[in-house]
Protein backbone atom coordinates (compact mmCIF):
# COMPACT_ATOMS: atom_id res chain seq x y z
CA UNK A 1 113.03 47.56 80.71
CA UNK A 2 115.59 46.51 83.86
CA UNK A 3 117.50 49.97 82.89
CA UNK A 4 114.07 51.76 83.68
CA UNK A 5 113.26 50.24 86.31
CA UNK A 6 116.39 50.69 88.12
CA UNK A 7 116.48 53.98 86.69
CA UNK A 8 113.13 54.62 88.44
CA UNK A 9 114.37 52.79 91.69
CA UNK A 10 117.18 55.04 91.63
CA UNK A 11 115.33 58.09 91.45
CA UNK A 12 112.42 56.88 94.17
CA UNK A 13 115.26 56.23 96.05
CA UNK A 14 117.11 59.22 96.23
CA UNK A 15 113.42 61.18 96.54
CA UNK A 16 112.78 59.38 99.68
CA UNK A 17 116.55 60.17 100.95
CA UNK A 18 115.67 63.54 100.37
CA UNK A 19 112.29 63.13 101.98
CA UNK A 20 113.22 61.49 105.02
CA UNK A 21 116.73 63.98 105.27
CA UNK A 22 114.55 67.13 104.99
CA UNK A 23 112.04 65.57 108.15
CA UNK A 24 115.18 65.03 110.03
CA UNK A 25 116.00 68.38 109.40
CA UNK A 26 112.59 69.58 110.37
CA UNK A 27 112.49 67.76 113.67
CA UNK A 28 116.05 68.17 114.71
CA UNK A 29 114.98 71.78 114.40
CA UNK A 30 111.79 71.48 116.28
CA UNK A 31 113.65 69.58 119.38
CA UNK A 32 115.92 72.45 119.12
CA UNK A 33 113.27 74.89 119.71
CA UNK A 34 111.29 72.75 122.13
CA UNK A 35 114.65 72.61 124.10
CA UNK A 36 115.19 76.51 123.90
CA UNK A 37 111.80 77.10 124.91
CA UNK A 38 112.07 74.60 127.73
CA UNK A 39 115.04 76.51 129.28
CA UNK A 40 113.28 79.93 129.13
CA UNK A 41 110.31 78.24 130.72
CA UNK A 42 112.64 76.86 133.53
CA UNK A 43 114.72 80.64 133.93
CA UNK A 44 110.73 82.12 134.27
CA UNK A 45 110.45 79.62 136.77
CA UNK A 46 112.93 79.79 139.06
CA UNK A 47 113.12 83.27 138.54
CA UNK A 48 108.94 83.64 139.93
CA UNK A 49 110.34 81.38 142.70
CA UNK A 50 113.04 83.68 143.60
CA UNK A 51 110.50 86.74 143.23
CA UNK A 52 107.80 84.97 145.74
CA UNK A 53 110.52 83.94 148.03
CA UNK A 54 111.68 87.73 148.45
CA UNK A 55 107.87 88.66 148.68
CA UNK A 56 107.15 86.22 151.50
CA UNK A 57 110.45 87.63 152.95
CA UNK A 58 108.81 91.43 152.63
CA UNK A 59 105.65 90.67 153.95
CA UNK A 60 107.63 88.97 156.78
CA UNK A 61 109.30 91.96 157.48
CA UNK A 62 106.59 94.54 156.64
CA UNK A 63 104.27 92.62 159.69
CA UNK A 64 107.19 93.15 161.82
CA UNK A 65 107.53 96.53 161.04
CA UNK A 66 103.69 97.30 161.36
CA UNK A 67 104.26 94.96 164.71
CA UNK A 68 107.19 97.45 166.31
CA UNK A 69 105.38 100.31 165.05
CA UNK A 70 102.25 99.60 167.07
CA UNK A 71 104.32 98.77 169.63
CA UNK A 72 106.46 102.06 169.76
CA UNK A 73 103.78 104.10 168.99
CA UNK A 74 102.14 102.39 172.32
CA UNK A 75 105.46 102.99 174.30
CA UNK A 76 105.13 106.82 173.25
CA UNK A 77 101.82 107.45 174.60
CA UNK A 78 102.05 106.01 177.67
CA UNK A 79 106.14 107.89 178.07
CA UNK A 80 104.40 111.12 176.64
CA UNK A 81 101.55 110.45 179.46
CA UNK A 82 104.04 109.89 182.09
CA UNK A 83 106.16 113.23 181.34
CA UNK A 84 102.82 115.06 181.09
CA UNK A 85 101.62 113.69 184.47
CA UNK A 86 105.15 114.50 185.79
CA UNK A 87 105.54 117.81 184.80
CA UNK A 88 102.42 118.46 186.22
CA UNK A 89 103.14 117.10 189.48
CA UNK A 90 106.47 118.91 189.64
CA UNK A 91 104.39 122.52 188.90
CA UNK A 92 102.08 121.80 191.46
CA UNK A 93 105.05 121.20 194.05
CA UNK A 94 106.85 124.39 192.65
CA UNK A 95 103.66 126.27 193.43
CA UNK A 96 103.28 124.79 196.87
CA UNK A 97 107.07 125.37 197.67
CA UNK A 98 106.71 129.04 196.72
CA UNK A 99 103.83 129.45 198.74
CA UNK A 100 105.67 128.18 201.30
CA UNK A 101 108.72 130.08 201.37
CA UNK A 102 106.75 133.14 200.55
CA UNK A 103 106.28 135.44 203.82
């Protein structure tokens, strides 16, 4: 009766070895994936971080753009106006010169 029971020790023994080995195996896998899914998570962090930064930096530099723009399409009229206004003045003195120096 002692050899059974230690027989049967023996084996509930070495089941729960087994047992509690295979759960170690199970959750030293799952903190490996939890850790490899952590780093992905932090790389598609940083890496929407880096992608807002740059579009904060375009839309930066698109209102400065739209900014010039007005202001050189502003600076054209009024330079377009001025030759305009210029050229006219200067046709209206050519006709008044030739009328002058005409007998």
């Amino acid at each position: 009766m002692l050899d059974t029971s230690s027989n049967r020790k023996a084996e509930l023994d070495k089941t729960e070895f087994e047992k509690k080995a295979a759960y170690e195996r199970t959750l030293a896998g799952l903190k490996n994936e939890e850790d490899s899914e952590q780093k992905g998570l932090d790389k598609k962090t940083a890496l929407k971080s880096k992608k807002m930064q740059q579009k904060a930096q375009l839309q930066d530099n698109l209102e400065s753009t739209k900014s010039t723009k007005t202001a050189d399409e502003e600076y054209l009229k009024d330079t377009t106006t001025t030759c305009q206004q210029k050229a006219s003045d200067f046709e209206e003195r050519q006709k008044l010169a030739w009328r002058s120096w005409k007998p």
